[in-house]
C-alpha atoms as a PDB file:
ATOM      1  CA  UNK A   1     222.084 152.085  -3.355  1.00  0.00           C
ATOM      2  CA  UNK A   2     218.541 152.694  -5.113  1.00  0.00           C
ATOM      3  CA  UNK A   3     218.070 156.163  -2.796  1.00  0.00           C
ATOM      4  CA  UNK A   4     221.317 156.954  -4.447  1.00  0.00           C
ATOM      5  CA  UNK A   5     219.928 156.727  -7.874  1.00  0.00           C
ATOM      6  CA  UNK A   6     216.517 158.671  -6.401  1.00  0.00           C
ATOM      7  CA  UNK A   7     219.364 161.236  -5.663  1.00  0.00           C
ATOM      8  CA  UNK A   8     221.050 161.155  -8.827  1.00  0.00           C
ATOM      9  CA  UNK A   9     218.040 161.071 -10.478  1.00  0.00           C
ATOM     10  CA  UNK A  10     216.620 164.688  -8.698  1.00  0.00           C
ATOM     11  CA  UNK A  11     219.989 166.469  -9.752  1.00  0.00           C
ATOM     12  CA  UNK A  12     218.867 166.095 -13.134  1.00  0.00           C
ATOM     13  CA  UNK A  13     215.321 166.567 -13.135  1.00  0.00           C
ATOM     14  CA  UNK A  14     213.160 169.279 -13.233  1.00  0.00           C
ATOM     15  CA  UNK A  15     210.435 169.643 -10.756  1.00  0.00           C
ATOM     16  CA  UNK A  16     207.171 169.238 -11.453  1.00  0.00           C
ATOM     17  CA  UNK A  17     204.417 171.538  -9.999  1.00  0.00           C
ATOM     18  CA  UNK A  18     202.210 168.802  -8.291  1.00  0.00           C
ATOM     19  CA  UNK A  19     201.541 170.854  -5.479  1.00  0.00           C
ATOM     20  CA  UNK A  20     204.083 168.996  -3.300  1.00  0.00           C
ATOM     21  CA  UNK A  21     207.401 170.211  -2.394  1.00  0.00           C
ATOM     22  CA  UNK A  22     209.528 167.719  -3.527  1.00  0.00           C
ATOM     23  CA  UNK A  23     209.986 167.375  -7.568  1.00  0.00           C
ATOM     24  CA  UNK A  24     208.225 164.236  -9.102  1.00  0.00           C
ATOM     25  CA  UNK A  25     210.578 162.111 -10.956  1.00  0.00           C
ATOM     26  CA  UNK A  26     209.490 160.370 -14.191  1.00  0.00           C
ATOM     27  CA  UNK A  27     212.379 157.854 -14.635  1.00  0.00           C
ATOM     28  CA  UNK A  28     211.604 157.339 -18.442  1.00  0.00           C
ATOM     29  CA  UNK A  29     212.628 160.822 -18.793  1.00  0.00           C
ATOM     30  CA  UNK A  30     215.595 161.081 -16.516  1.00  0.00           C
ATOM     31  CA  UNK A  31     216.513 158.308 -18.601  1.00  0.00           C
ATOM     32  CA  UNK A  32     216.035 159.434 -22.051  1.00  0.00           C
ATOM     33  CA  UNK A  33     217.646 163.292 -21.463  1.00  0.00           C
ATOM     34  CA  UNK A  34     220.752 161.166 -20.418  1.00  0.00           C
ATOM     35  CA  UNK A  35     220.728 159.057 -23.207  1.00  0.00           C
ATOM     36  CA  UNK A  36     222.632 161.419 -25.585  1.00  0.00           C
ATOM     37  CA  UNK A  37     223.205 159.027 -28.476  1.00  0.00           C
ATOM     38  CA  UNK A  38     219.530 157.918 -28.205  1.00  0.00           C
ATOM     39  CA  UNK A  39     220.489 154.085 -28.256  1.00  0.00           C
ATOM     40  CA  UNK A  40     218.310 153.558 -25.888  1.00  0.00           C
ATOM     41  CA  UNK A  41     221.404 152.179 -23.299  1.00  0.00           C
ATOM     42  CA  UNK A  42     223.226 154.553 -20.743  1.00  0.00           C
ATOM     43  CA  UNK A  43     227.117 154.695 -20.818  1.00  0.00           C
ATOM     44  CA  UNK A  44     228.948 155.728 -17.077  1.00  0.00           C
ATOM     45  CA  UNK A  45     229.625 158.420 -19.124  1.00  0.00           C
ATOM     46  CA  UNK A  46     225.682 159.409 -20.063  1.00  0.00           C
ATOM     47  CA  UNK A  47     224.888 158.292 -16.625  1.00  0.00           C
ATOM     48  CA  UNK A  48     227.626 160.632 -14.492  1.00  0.00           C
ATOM     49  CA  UNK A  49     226.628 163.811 -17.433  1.00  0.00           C
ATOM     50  CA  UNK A  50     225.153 166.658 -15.133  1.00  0.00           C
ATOM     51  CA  UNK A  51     226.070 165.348 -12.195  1.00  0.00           C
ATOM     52  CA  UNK A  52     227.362 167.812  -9.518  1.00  0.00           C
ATOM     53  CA  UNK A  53     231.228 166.334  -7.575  1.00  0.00           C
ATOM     54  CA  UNK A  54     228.906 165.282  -4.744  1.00  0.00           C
ATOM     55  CA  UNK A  55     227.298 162.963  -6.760  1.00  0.00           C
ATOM     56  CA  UNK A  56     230.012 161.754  -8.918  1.00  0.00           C
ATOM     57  CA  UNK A  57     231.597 160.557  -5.837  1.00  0.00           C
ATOM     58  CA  UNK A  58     229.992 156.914  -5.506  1.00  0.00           C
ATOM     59  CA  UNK A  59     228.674 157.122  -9.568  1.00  0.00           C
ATOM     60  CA  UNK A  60     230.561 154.044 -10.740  1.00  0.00           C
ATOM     61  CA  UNK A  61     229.897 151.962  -7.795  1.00  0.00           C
ATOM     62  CA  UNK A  62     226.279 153.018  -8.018  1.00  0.00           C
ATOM     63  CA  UNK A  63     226.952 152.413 -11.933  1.00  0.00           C
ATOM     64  CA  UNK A  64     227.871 149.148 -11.046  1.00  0.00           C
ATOM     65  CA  UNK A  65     225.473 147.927  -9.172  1.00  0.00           C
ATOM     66  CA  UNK A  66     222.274 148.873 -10.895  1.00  0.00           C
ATOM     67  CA  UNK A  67     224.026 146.975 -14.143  1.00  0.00           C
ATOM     68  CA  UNK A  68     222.347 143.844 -13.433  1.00  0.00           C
ATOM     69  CA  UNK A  69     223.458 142.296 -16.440  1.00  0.00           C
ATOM     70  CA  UNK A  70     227.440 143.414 -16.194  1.00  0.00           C
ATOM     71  CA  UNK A  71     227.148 144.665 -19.988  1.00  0.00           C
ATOM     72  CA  UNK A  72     228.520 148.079 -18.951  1.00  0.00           C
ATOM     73  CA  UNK A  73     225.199 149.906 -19.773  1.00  0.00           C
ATOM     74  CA  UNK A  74     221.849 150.690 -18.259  1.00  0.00           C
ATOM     75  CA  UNK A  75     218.524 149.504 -19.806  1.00  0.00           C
ATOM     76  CA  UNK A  76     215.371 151.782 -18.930  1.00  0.00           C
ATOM     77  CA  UNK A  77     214.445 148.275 -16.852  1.00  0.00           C
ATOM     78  CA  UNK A  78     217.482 148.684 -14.621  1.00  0.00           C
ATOM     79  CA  UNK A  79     217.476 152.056 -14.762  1.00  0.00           C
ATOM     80  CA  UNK A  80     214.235 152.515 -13.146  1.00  0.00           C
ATOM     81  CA  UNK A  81     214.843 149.239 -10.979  1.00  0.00           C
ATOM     82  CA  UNK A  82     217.637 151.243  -9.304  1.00  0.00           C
ATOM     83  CA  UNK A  83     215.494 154.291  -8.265  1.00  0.00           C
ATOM     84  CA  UNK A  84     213.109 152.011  -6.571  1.00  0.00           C
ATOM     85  CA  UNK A  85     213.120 152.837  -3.246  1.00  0.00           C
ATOM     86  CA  UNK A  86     215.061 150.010  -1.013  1.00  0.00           C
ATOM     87  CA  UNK A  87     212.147 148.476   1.454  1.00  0.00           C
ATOM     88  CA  UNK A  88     212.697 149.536   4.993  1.00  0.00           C
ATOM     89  CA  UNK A  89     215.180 147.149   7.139  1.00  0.00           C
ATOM     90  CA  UNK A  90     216.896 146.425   3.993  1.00  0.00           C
END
């Protein structure tokens, strides 16, 4: 679930040049160019913005998931908590 949001997360940001060939990902802000009203909270609808059909496949079960709290929105906290890479064997 988490490598989903990693996934998610590199559709919709830019890399960085670090001298490494994959992008680096700052979640803060992934988070806070998909938080179009600025409220600080992402919607399904913020979160699946930009994504390409690949990714909008398993969006609202990812959605789901990473909304710890059930309140239908994403705080920065589970935001990032959900691109946390899942620990091997897990």
């Amino acid at each position: 679930m988490a490598g989903g949001l990693v996934a998610i997360a590199v559709l919709v940001a830019s890399p960085v040049a670090s001298g490494a060939d994959k992008p680096a990902i700052d979640p803060e802000k992934v988070f806070k160019r998909k938080d179009a009203d600025g409220d600080g909270k992402l919607s399904l609808e913020e979160f699946k913005a930009g994504l390409k059909e690949k990714a909008l496949e398993n969006a609202d079960r990812r959605f789901k998931r990473v909304d710890t709290d059930g309140n239908g929105t994403l705080s920065l906290e589970e935001f990032k908590a959900g691109m946390k890479p899942k620990p091997a064997g897990s």
